[in-house]
Protein backbone atom coordinates (compact mmCIF):
# COMPACT_ATOMS: atom_id res chain seq x y z
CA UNK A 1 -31.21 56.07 -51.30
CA UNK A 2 -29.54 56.81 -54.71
CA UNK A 3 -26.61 58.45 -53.36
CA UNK A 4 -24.23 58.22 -49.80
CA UNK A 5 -21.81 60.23 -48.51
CA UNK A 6 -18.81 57.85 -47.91
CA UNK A 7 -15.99 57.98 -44.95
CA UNK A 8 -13.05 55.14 -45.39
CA UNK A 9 -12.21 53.28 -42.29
CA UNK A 10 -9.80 55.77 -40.93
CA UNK A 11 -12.66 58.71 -40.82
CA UNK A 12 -11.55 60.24 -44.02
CA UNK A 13 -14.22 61.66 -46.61
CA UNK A 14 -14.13 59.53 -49.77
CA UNK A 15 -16.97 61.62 -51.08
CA UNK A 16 -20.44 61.18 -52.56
CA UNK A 17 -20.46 58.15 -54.17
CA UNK A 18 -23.75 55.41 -55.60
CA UNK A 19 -24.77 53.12 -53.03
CA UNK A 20 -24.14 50.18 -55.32
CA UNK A 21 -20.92 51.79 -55.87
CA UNK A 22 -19.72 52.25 -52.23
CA UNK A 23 -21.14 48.97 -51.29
CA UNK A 24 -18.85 47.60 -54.30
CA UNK A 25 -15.45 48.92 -52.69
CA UNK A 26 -16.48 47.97 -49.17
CA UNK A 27 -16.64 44.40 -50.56
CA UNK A 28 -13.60 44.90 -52.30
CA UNK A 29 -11.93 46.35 -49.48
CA UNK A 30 -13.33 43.41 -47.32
CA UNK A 31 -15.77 45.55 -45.11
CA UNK A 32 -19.16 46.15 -44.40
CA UNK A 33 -20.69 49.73 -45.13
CA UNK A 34 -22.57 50.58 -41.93
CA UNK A 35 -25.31 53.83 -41.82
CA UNK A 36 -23.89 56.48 -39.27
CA UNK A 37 -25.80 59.32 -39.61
CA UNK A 38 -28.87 58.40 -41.80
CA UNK A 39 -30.75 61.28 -40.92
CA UNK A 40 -28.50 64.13 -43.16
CA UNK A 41 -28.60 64.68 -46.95
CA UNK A 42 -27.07 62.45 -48.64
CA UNK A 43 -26.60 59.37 -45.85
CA UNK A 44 -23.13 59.14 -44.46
CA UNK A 45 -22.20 55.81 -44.77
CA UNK A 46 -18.81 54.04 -43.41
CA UNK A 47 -16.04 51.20 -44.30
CA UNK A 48 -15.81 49.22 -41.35
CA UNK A 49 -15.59 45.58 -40.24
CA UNK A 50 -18.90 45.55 -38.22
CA UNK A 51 -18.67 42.60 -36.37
CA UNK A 52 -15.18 43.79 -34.74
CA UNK A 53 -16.95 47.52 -34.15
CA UNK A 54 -19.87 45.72 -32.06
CA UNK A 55 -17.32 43.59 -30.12
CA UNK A 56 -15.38 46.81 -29.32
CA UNK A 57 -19.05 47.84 -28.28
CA UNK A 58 -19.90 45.55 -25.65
CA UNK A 59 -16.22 45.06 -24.24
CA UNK A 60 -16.51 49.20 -23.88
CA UNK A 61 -19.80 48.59 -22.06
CA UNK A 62 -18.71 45.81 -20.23
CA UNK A 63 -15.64 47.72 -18.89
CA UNK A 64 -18.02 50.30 -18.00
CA UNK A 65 -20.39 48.64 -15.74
CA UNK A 66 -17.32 46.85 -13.91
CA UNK A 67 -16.01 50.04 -12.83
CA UNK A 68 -19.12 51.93 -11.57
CA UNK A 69 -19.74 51.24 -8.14
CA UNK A 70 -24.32 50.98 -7.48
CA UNK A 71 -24.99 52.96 -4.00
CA UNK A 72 -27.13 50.37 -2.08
CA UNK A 73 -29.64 51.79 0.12
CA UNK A 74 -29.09 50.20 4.12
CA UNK A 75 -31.72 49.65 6.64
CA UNK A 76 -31.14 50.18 9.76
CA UNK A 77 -33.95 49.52 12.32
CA UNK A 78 -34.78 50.43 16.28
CA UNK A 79 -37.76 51.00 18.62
CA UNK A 80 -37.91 53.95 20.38
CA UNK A 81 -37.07 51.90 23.66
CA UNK A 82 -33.26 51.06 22.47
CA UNK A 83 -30.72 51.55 24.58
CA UNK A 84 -27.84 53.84 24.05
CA UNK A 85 -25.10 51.11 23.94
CA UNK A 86 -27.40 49.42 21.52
CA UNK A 87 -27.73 52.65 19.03
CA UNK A 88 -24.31 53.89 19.38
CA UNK A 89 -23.58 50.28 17.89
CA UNK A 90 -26.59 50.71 15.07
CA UNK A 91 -24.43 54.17 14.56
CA UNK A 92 -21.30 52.63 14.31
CA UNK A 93 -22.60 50.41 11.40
CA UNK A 94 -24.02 53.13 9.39
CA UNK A 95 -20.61 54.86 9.95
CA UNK A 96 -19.20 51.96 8.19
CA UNK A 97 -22.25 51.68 5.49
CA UNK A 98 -21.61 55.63 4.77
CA UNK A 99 -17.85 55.03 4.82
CA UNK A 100 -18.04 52.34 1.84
CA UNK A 101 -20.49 54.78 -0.35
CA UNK A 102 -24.17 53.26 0.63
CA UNK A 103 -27.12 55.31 1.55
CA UNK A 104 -28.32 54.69 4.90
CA UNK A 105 -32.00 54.26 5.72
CA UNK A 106 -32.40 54.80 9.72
CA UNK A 107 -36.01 53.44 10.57
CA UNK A 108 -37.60 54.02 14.48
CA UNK A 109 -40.63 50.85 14.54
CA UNK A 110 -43.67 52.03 16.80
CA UNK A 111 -45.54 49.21 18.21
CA UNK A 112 -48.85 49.77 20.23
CA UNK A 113 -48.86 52.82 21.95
CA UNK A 114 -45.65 53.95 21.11
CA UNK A 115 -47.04 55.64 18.26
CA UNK A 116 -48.74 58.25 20.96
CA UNK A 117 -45.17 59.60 21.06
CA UNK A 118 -43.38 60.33 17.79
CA UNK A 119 -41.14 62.63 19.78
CA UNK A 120 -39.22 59.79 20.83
CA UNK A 121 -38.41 58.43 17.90
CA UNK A 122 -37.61 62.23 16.47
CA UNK A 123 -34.59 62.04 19.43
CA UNK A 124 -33.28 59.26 18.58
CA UNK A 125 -32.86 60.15 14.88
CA UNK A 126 -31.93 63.83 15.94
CA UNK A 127 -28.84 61.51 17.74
CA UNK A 128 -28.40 59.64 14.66
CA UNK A 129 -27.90 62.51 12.37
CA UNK A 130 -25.76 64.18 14.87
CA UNK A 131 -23.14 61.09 15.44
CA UNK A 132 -23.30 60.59 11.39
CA UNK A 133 -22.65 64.12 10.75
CA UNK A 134 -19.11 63.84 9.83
CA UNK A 135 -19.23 61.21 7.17
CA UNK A 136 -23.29 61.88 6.13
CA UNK A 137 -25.28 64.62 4.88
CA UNK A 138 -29.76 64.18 5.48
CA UNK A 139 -31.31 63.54 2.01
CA UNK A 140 -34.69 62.81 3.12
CA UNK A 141 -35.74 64.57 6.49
CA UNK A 142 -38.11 62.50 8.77
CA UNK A 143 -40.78 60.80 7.59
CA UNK A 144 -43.91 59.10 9.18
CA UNK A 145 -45.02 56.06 6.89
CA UNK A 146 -47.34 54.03 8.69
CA UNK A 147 -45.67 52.97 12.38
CA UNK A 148 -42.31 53.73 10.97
CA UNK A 149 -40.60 56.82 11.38
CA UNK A 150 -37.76 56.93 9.05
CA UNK A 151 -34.84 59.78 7.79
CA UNK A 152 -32.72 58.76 4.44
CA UNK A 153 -28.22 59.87 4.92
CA UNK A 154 -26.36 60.13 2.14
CA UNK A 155 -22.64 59.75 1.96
CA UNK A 156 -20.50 63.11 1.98
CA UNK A 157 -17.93 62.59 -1.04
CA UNK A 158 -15.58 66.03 -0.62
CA UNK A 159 -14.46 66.47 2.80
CA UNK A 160 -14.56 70.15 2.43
CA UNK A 161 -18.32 70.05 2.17
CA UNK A 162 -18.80 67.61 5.66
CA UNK A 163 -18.78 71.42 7.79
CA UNK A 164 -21.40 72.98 5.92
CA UNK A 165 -23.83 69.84 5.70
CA UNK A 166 -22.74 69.19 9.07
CA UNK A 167 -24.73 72.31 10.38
CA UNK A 168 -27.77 71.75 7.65
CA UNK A 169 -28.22 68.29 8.86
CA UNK A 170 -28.06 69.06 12.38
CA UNK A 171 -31.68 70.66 12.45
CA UNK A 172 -34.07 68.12 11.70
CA UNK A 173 -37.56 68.99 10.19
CA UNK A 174 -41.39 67.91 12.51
CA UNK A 175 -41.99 64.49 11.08
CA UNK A 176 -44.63 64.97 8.19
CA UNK A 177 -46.91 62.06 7.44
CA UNK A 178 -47.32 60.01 4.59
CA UNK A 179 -50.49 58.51 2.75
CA UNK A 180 -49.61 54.98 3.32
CA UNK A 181 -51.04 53.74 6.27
CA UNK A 182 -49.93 50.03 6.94
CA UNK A 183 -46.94 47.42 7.18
């Protein structure tokens, strides 16, 4: 490239200038001449200490990742012969899962001949959905994979939206069944 188009450190235009020319005053000026937008006619081309500019990169980055917070998806797992003590206390958990931003994955395990009777494990997720309806909202509705029958919550982040998902997530769809057939 013959020619670039050159900006000084501060962002202002310096002009068109000879690439041995522009490289000259960023050596002069102690700098490096970085690329930024090679794709336009002539090259734009800028003064700037490049070492510093990809330190000021990462720490950016860095600071970036350290304040996102990852949802983690939660299993929680019954048979359809729990108790109710027992799965107000599996409900009380996911409360607490939903509460600090996780998704919740609520899985009924058939075993034997429990699988004549998905209709069990439909009520106790129906419960589920219903005790988690203040705090949760259904992502995925109920699913049969394999012996497990399984329904995904996610989180409610606006309180104003917890009495409209509320009634949504109180009807649950028939279980449909998956592909997979193992585990």
């Amino acid at each position: 490239m013959p020619q670039v188009r050159v900006l000084d450190e501060d962002g202002n235009q310096l002009g068109v200038l000879p690439t041995h020319e522009a490289l000259r005053q960023a050596q002069e000026r102690g700098l490096d001449l970085v690329e930024v937008a090679p794709t336009s006619a002539p090259p734009v081309c800028k003064y700037l200490n490049y070492g510093q500019y990809k330190y000021e990169l990462q720490k950016k980055e860095k600071d970036s990742k350290k304040r996102q917070k990852t949802a983690d998806l939660k299993e929680l797992r019954c048979t359809p012969k729990i108790g109710e003590a027992d799965l107000q206390t599996k409900i009380r958990q996911a409360h607490k899962f939903l509460s600090a931003g996780d998704r919740v994955k609520f899985s009924v395990k058939f075993r034997g001949r429990e699988m004549t009777h998905p209709e069990i494990g439909q009520g106790i997720l129906t419960r589920v959905v219903e005790g988690l309806s203040d705090v949760s909202q259904l992502e995925r509705p109920p699913l049969l994979e394999g012996r497990f029958l399984s329904i995904q919550l996610l989180a409610l982040a606006k309180p104003k939206a917890r009495e409209a998902s509320a009634a949504s997530s109180a009807t649950l769809a028939e279980p449909t069944t998956s592909s997979s057939e193992g585990e």
